[in-house]
Protein backbone atom coordinates (compact mmCIF):
# COMPACT_ATOMS: atom_id res chain seq x y z
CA UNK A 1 22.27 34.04 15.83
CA UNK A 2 19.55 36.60 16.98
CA UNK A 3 16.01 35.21 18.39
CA UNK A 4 13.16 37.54 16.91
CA UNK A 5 9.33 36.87 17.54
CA UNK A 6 6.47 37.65 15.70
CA UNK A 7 3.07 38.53 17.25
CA UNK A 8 -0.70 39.33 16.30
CA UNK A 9 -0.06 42.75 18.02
CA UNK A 10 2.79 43.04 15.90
CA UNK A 11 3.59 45.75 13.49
CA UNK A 12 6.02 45.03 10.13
CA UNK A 13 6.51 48.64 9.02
CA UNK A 14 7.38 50.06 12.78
CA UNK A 15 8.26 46.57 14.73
CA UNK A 16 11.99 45.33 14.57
CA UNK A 17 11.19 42.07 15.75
CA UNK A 18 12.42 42.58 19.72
CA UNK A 19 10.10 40.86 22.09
CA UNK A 20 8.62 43.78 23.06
CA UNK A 21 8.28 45.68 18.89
CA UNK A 22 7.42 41.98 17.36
CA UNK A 23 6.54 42.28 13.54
CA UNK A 24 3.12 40.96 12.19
CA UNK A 25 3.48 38.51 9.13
CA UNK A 26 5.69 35.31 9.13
CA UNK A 27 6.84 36.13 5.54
CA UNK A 28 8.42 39.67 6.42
CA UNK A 29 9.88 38.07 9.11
CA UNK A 30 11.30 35.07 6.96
CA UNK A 31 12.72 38.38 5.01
CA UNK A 32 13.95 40.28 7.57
CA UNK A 33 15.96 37.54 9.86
CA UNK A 34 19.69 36.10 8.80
CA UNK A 35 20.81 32.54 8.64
CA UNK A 36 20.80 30.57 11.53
CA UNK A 37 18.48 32.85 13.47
CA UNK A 38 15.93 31.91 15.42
CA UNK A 39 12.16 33.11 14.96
CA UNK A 40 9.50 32.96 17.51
CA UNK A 41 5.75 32.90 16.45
CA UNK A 42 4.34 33.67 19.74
CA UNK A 43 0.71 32.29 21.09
CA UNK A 44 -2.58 33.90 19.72
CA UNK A 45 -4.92 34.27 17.39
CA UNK A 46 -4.68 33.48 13.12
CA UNK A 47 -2.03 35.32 11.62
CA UNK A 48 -2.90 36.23 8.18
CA UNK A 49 -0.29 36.79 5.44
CA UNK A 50 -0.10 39.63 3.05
CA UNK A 51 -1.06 39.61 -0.67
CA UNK A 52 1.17 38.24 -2.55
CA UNK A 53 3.58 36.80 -0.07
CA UNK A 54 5.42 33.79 -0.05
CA UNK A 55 7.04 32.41 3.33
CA UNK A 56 11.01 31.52 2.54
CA UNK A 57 12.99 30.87 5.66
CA UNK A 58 16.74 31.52 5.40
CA UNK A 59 19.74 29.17 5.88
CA UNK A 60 19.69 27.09 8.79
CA UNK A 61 16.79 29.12 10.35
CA UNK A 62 14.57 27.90 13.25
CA UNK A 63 10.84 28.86 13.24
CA UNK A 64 8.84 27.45 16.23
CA UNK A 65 5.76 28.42 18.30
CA UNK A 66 6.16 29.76 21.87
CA UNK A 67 3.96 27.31 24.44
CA UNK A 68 2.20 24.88 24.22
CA UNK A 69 -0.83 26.13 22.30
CA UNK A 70 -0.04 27.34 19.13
CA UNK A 71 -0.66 29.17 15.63
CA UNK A 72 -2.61 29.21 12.92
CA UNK A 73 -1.14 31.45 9.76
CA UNK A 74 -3.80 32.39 7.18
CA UNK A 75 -2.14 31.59 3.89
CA UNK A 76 -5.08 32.39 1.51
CA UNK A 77 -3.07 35.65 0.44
CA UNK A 78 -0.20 34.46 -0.84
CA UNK A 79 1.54 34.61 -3.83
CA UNK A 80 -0.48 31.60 -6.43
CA UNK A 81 2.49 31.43 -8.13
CA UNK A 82 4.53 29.76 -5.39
CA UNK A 83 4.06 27.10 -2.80
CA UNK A 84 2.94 29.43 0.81
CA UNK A 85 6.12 27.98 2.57
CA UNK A 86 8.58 27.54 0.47
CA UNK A 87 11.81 25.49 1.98
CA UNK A 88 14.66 26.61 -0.27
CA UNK A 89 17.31 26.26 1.42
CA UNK A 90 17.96 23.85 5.28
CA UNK A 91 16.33 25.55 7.85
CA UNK A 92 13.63 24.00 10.68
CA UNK A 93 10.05 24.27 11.58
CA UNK A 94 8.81 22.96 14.75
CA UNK A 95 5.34 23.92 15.76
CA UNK A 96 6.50 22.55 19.66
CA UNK A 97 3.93 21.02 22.10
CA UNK A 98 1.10 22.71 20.10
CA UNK A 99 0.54 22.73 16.40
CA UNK A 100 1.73 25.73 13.51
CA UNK A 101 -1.63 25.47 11.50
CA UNK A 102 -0.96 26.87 7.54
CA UNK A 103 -4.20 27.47 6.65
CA UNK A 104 -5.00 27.81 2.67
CA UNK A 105 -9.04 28.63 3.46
CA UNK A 106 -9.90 26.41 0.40
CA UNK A 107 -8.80 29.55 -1.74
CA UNK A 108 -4.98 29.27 -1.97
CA UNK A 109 -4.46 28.23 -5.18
CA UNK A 110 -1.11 25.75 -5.07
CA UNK A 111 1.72 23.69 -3.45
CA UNK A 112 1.13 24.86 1.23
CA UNK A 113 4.51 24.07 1.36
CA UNK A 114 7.34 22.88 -0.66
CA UNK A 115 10.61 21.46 0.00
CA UNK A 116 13.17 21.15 -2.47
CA UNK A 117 17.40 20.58 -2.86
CA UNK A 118 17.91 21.27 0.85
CA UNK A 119 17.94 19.31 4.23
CA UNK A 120 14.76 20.14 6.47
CA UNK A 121 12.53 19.34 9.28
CA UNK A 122 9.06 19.85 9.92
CA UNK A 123 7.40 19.30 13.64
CA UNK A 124 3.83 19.66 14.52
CA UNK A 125 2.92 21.48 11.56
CA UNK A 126 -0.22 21.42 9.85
CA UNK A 127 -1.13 22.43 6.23
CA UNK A 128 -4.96 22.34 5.17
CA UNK A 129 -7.74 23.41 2.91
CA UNK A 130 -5.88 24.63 -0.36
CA UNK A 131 -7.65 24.95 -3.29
CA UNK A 132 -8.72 21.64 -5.13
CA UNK A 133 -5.65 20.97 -7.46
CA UNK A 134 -2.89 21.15 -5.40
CA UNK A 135 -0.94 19.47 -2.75
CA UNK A 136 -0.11 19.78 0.85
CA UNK A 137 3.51 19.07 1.32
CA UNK A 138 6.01 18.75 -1.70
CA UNK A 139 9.08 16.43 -1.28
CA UNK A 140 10.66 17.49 -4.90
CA UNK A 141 14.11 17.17 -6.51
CA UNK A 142 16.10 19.85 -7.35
CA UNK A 143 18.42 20.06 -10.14
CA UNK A 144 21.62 20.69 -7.91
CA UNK A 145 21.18 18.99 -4.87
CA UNK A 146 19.71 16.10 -2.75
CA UNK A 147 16.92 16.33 -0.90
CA UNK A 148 16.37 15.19 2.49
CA UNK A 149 13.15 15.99 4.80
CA UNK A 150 12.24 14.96 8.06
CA UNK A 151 8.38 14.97 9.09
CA UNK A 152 7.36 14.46 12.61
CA UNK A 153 3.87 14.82 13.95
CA UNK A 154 2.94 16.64 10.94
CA UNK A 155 -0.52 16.73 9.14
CA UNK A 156 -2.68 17.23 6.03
CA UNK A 157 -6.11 18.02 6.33
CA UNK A 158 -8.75 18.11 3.41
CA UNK A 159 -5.72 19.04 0.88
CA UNK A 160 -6.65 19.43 -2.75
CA UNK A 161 -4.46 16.18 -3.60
CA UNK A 162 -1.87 14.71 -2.23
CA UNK A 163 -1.56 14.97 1.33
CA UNK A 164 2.72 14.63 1.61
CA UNK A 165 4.08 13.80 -1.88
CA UNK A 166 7.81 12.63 -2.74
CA UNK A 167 7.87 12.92 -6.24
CA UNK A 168 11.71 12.54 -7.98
CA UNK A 169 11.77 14.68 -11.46
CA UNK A 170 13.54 12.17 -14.09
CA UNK A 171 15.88 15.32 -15.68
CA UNK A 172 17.68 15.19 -11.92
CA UNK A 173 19.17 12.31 -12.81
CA UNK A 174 22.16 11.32 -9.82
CA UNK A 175 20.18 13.15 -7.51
CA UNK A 176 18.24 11.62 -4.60
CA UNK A 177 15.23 12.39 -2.49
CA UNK A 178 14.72 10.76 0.95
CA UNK A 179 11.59 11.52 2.77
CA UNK A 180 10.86 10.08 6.48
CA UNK A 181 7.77 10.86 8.12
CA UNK A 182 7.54 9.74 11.98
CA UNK A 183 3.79 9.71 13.10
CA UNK A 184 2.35 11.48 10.71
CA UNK A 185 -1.35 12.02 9.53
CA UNK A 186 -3.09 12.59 6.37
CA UNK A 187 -6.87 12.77 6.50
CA UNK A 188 -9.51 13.71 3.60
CA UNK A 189 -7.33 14.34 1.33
CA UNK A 190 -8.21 15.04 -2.28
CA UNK A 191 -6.19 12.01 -3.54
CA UNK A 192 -3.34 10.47 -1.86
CA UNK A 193 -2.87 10.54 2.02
CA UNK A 194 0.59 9.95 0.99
CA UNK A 195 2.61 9.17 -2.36
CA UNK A 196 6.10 8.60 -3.83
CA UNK A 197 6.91 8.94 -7.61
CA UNK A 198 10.02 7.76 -9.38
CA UNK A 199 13.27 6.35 -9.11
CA UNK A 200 15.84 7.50 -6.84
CA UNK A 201 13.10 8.52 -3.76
CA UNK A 202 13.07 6.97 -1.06
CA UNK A 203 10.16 6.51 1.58
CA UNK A 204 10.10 5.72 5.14
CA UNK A 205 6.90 5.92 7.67
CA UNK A 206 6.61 5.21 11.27
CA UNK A 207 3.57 5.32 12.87
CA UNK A 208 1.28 7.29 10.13
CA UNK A 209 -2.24 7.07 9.46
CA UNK A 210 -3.98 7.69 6.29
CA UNK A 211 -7.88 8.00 5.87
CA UNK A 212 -10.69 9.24 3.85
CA UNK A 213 -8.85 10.04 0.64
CA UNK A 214 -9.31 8.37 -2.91
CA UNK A 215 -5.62 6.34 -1.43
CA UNK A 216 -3.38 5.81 1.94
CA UNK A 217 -0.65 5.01 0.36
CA UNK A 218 0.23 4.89 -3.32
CA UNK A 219 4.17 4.13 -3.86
CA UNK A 220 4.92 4.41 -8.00
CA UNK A 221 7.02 4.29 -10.64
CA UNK A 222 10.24 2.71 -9.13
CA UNK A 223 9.92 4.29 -5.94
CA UNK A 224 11.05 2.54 -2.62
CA UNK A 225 9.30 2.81 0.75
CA UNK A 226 9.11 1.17 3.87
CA UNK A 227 6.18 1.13 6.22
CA UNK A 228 6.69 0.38 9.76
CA UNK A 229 3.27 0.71 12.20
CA UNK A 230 1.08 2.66 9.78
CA UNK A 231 -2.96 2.66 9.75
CA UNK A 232 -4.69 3.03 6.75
CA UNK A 233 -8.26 3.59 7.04
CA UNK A 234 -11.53 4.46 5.23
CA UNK A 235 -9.49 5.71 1.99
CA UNK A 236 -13.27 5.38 -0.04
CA UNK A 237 -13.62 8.60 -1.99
CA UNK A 238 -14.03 8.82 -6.00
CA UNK A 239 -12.23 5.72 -8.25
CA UNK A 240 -9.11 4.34 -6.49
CA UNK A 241 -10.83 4.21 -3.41
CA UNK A 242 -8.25 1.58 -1.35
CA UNK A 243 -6.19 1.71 0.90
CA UNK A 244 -2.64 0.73 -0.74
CA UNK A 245 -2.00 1.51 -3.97
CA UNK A 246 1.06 -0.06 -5.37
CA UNK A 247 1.69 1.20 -9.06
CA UNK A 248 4.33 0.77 -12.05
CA UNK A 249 7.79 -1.15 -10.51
CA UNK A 250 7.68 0.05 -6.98
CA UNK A 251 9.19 -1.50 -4.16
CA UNK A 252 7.47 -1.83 -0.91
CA UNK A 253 8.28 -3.25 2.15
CA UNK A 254 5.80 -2.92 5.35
CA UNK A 255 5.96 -4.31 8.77
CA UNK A 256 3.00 -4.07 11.39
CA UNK A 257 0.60 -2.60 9.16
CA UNK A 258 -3.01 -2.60 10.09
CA UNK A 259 -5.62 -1.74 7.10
CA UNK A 260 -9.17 -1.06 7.87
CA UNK A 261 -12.19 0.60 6.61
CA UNK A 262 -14.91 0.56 4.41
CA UNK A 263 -13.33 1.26 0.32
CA UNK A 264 -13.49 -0.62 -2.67
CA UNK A 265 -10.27 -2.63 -1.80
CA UNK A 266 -7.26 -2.85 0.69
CA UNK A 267 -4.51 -3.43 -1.87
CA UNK A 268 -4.74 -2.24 -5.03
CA UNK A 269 -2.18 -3.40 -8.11
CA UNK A 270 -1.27 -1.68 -11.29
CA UNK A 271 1.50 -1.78 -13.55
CA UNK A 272 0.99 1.38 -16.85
CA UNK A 273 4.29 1.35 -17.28
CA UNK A 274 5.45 -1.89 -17.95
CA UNK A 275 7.19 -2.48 -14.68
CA UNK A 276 7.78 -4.91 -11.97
CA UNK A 277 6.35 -4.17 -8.60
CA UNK A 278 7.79 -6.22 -5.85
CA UNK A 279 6.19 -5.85 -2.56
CA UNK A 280 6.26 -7.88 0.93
CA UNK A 281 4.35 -7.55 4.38
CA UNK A 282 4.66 -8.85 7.61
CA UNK A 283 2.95 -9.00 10.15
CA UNK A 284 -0.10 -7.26 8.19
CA UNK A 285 -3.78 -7.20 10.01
CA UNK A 286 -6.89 -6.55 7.84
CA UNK A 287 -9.71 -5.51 10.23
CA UNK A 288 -12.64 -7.38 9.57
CA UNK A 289 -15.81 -4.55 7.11
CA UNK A 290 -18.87 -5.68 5.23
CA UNK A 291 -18.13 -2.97 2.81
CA UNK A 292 -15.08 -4.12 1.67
CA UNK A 293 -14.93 -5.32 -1.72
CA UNK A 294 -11.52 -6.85 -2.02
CA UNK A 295 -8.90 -7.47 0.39
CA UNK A 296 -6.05 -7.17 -2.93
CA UNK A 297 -7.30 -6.06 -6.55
CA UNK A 298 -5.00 -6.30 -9.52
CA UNK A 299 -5.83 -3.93 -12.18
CA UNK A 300 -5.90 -3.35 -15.60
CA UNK A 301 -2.36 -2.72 -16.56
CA UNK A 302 -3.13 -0.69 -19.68
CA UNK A 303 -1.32 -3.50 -21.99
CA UNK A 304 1.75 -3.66 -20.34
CA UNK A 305 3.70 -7.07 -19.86
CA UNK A 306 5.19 -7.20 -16.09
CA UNK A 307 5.17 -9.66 -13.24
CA UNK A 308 3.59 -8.42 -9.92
CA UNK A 309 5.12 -9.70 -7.19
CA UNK A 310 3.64 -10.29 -3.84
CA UNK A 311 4.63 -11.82 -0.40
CA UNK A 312 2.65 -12.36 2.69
CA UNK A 313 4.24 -13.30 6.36
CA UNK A 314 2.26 -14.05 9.44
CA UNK A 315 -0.54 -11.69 8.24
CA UNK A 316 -4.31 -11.54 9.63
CA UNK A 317 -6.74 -11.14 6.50
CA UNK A 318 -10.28 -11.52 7.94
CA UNK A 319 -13.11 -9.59 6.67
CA UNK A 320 -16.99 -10.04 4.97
CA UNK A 321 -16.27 -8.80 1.69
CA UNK A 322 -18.51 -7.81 -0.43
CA UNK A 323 -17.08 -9.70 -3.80
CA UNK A 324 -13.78 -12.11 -4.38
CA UNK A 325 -11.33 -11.26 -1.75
CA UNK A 326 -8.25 -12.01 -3.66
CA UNK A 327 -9.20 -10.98 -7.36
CA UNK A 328 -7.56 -10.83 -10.69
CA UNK A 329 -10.38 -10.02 -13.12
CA UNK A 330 -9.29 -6.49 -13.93
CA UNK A 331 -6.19 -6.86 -14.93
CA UNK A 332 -4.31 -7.63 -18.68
CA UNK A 333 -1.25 -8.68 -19.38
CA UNK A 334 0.18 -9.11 -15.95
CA UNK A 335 1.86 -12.11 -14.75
CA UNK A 336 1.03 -12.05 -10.83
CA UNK A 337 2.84 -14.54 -8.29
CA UNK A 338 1.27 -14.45 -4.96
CA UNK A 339 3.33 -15.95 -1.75
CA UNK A 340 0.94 -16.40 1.91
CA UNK A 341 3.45 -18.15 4.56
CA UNK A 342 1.84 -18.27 8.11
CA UNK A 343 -0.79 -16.05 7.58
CA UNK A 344 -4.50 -17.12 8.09
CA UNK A 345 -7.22 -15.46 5.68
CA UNK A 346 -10.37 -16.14 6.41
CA UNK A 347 -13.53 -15.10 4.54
CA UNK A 348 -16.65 -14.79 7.13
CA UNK A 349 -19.59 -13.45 4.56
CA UNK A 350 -22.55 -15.34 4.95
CA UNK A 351 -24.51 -13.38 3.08
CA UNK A 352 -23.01 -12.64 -0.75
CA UNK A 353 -23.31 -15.52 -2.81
CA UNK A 354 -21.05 -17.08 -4.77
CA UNK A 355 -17.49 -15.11 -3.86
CA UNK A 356 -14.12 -16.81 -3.76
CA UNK A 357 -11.16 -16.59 -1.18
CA UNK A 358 -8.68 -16.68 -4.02
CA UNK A 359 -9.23 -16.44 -7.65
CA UNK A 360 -7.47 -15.99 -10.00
CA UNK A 361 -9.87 -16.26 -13.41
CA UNK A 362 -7.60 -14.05 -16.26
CA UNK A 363 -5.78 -15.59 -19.42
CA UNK A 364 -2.19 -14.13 -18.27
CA UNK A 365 -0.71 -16.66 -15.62
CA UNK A 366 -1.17 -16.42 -12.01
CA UNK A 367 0.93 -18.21 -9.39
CA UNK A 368 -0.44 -18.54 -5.98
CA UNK A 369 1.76 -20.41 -3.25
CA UNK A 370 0.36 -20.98 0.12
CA UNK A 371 2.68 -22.79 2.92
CA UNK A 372 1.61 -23.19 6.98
CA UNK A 373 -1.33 -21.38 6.75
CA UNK A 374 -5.15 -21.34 7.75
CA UNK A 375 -7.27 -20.81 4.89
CA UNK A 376 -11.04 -20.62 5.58
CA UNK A 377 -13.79 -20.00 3.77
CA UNK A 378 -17.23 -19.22 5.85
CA UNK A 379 -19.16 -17.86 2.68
CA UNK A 380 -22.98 -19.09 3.12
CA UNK A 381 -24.22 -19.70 -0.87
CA UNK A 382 -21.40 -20.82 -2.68
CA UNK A 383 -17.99 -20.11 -3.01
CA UNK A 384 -14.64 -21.74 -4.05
CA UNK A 385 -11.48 -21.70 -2.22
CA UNK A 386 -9.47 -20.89 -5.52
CA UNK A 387 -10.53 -21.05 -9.48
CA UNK A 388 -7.56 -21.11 -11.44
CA UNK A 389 -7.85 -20.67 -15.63
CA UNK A 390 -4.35 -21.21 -17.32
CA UNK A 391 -2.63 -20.66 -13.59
CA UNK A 392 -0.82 -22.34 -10.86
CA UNK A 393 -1.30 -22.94 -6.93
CA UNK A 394 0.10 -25.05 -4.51
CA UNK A 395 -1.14 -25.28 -0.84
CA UNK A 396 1.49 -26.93 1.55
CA UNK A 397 1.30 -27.68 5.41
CA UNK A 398 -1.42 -25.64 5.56
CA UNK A 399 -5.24 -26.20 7.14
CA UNK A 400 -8.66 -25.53 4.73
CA UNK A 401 -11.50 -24.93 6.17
CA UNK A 402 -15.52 -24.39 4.85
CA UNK A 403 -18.38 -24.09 6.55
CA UNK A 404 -21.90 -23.50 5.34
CA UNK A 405 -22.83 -24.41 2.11
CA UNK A 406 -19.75 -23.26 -0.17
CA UNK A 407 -18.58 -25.08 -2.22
CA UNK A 408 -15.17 -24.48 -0.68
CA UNK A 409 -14.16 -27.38 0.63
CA UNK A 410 -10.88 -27.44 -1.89
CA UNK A 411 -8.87 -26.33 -4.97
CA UNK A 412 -10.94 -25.99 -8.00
CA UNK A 413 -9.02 -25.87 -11.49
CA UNK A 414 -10.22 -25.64 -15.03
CA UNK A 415 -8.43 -27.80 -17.52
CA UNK A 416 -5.77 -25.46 -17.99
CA UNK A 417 -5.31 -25.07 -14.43
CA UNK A 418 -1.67 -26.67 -12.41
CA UNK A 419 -2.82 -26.84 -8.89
CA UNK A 420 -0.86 -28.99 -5.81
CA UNK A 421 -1.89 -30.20 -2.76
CA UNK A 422 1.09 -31.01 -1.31
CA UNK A 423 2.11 -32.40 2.40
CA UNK A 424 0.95 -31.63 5.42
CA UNK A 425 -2.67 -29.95 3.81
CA UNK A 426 -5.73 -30.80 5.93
CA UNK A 427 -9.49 -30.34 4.51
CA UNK A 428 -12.46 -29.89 6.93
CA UNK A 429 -15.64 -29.29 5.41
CA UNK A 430 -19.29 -28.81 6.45
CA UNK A 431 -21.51 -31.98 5.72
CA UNK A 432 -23.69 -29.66 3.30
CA UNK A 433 -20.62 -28.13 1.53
CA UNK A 434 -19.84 -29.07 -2.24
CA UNK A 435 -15.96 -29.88 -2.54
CA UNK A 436 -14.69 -29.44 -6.14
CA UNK A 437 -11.55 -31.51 -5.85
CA UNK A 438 -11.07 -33.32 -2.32
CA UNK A 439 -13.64 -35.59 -0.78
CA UNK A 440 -15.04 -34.26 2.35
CA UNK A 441 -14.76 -37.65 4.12
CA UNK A 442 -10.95 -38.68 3.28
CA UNK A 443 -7.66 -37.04 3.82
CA UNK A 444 -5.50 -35.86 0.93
CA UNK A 445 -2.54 -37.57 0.07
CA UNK A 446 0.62 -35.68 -0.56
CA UNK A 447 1.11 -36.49 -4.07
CA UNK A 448 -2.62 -36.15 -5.69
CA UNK A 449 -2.61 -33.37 -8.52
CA UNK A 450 -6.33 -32.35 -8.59
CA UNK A 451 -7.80 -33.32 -12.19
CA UNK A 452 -10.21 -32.43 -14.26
CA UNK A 453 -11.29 -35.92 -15.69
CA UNK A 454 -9.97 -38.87 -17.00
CA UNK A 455 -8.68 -41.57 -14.63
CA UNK A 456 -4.96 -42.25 -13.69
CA UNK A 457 -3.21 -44.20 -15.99
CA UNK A 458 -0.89 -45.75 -13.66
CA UNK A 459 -3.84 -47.72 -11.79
CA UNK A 460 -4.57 -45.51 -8.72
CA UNK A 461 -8.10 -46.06 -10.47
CA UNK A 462 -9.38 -42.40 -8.90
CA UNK A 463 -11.63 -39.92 -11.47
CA UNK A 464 -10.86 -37.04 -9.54
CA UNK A 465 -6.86 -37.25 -8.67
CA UNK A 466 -3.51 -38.08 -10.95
CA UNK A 467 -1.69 -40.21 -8.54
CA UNK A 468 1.73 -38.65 -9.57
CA UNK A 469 3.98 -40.61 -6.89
CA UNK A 470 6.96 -39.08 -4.18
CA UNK A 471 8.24 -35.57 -3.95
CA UNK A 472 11.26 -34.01 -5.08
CA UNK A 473 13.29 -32.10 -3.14
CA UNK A 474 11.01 -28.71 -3.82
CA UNK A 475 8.23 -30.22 -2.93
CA UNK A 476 7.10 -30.86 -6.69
CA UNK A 477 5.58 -34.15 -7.28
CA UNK A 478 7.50 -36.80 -9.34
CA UNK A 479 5.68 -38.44 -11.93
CA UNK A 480 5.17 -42.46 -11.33
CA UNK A 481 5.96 -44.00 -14.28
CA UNK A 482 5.18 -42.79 -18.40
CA UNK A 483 5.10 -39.10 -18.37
CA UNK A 484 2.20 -39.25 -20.28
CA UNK A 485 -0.13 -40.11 -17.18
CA UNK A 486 -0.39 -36.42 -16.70
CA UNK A 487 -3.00 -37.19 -19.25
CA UNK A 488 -4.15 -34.65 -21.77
CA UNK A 489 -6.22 -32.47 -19.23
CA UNK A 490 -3.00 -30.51 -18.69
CA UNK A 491 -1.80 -29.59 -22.39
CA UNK A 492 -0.20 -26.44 -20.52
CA UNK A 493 1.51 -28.44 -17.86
CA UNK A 494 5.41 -27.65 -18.90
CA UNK A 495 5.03 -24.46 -19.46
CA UNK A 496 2.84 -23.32 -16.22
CA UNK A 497 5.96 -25.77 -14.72
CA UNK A 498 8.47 -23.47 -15.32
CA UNK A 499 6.36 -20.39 -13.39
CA UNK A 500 5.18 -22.60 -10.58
CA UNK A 501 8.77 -24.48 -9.40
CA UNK A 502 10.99 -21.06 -8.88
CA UNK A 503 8.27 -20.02 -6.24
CA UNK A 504 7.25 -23.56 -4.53
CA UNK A 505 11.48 -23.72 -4.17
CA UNK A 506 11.83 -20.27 -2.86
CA UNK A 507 8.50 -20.98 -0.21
CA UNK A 508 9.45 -24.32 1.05
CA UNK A 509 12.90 -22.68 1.62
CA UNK A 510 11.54 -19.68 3.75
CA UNK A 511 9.43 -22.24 5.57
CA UNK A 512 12.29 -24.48 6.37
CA UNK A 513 11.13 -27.53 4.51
């Protein structure tokens, strides 16, 4: 297990890598050294790599900087054909207290560094500026082992794509890969700060920030990934343009995540392939940005037929958006069930007229569920708290709140529409404000179904309500008497029924009621 060092003064045709003869290039040196060695990049100026060259540490090698400054390695030479570092078999990189800088010069034309059927770490290295259609750090699959890689302190800068990408090829079937980055940092990145592809990978962040690419994060295709402490920022370059992407039956779990920034949206939703995405997040704070135009988008699913699945947990979502903050209109064919418990989400534009807090306005059927909450609606020139075609909401223990002159002051349903107000729901509206479905001036009692005409036929007498009687044990109201007094503004009632009840039971569980 020899230690050899590599230097600017260096020489590879007369050096043999001794402290005091150190060769020049990293990549003769990554040729020269056996397994398990040990190779020193010692402080100075940029290294630059030969023609051709491609940078393949040995078995269980160690390649770290000496000090606490630093190097930068010029990898515009290398071989195009091959990723500039290419990790094929377990060996370690650790740029120490200062940072090894891999350095494409906007010329090298693929992959800075690829990792691929072995165990290996990176620390305090950064890859940057390849050319424009390629990434910065490959997670892949190999065809004869799992993959396991362990990022720390790492960072892209102003990759071509994808700043760190896990992407699991299908033909590895039985194969894994497991990627963990620990305070990591993408930043103007041509795409994704940081994405996972496929089935079978397997995602963990801690403390990573993502900002000014087209995404932060964008977890796909059956991928799983949890997110502890990340910051996604400013991700508002070209089409995607948010800050969380969640596409095609991924699973993501996130705790302590803070999104900010001025892009088109915070969360994004899409579903090409058919498939369920499940996601939940706790804890969550949206920072409050004028430019922001939705705080979660649901997108056209390219006629697919899925359920999207969303849960929120004592999350922050503040903001002055510039359109509806929770918005549907984009999508087709998606069934999307939406679950806020403890979370407050106010909406503080007093500027953009007529924008919702939650809408949900598509033909496919939306279920929104809202439990011990603060919902508030500050929008200056009219707004509704929620309008609801052919979908289903219930709000339960929670305060709504609208100021100004929204009309916001309640739920608002079309004909079509199922929507609850069940226990524990207090209204405070402005004077001025226009309130759809609740009276400003009386409190709502826990078994009025908000109607769209026609009067109650079991003598509550009230055009605006169906008085519907107690609660069952999932908070559902029971009817009071024919069954018909549901009247025949709800000709979808039965069927929306069977969406809504599985989620009221599941949030008055979590909420202990």
């Amino acid at each position: 297990m020899a230690t050899k060092y590599i230097a600017t003064n260096g020489n590879d045709g007369t050096g043999d890598g001794s402290v005091g003869t150190p060769w020049l290039t990293l990549a003769f040196a990554m040729s020269e050294i056996g397994a398990s060695d040990t190779l020193i990049i010692v402080d100075g100026d940029t290294y630059a790599e030969a023609a051709a060259a491609t940078i393949t540490p040995p078995a269980n090698a160690i390649v770290q900087t000496q000090g606490a400054v630093g190097a930068e390695i010029d990898v515009s030479a290398c071989d195009a054909g091959e990723p500039a570092l290419k990790m094929s078999y377990s060996a370690s990189i650790d740029g120490s207290a200062g940072q090894l800088i891999l350095d494409g010069q906007t010329t090298f034309d693929d992959i800075i560094c690829s990792i691929s059927g072995v165990t290996a770490s990176l620390s305090n290295v950064t890859v940057e500026r390849n050319a424009a259609t390629n990434k910065g750090v490959s997670i892949e699959s190999d065809a004869g082992a799992d993959t396991e890689a362990t990022l720390t302190n790492c960072i892209a800068s102003a990759v071509g794509t994808d700043g760190f990408s896990a992407y699991y090829y299908t033909a590895h079937a039985g194969l894994t890969i497991t990627a963990v980055f620990d305070y990591c940092t993408a930043v103007n990145c041509g795409e994704d700060g940081f994405t996972s592809h496929y089935g079978s990978c397997y995602v963990r962040t801690t403390g990573c920030e993502a900002s000014g690419g087209q995404t932060g994060y964008a977890p796909a295709y059956g991928s799983s990934w949890t997110s502890r402490n990340d910051y996604l920022h400013d991700n508002d370059s070209a089409s995607r343009a948010t800050n969380v992407y969640l596409i095609g039956g991924c699973n993501f779990v996130a705790d302590g995540l803070r999104l900010g920034g001025a892009q088109t949206t915070h969360i994004m939703v899409g579903s090409p392939t058919g498939a369920e995405c499940s996601a939940v997040f706790t804890h969550m704070l949206i920072d409050p940005d004028s430019s922001v135009d939705a705080w979660i988008n649901i997108l056209n699913s390219s006629g697919s037929d899925a359920d999207q699945n969303m849960t929120f947990q004592s999350c922050m979502f503040q903001g002055l958006t510039a359109s509806h903050a929770i918005d549907d209109t984009d999508r087709s064919n998606v069934r999307m069930n939406l679950v806020f418990d403890s979370c407050v989400l106010h909406l503080a534009s007093t500027t953009t007229a007529g924008k919702y807090l939650l809408i949900s306005r598509d033909s496919r059927a939306t279920t929104i569920v809202v439990t011990n909450s603060v919902i508030r609606n500050d929008n200056g020139d009219g707004a509704y708290l929620l309008n609801s075609t052919a979908n289903a909401a219930v709000i339960r223990n929670s305060i709504v709140r609208a100021t100004g002159n929204g009309i916001a002051g309640a739920v608002y349903g079309s004909e079509s529409g199922y929507n609850v107000v069940q226990a524990g729901t207090a209204f405070a509206v402005s004077a001025t404000a226009k309130t759809g479905d609740v009276s400003a001036d009386a409190a709502v009692d826990a078994n009025y179904v908000p109607l769209r005409g026609g009067n109650c036929d079991v003598g509550c007498g009230n055009p605006n309500y169906r008085h519907l009687g107690e609660q069952d044990v999932y908070g559902r109201p029971k009817l009071r008497g024919d069954a018909d007094c549901i009247g025949p503004a709800y000709p979808q009632r039965k069927a929306v029924e069977n969406v809504l009840l599985p989620v009221v039971q599941f949030a008055t569980e979590a909420a202990g009621n």
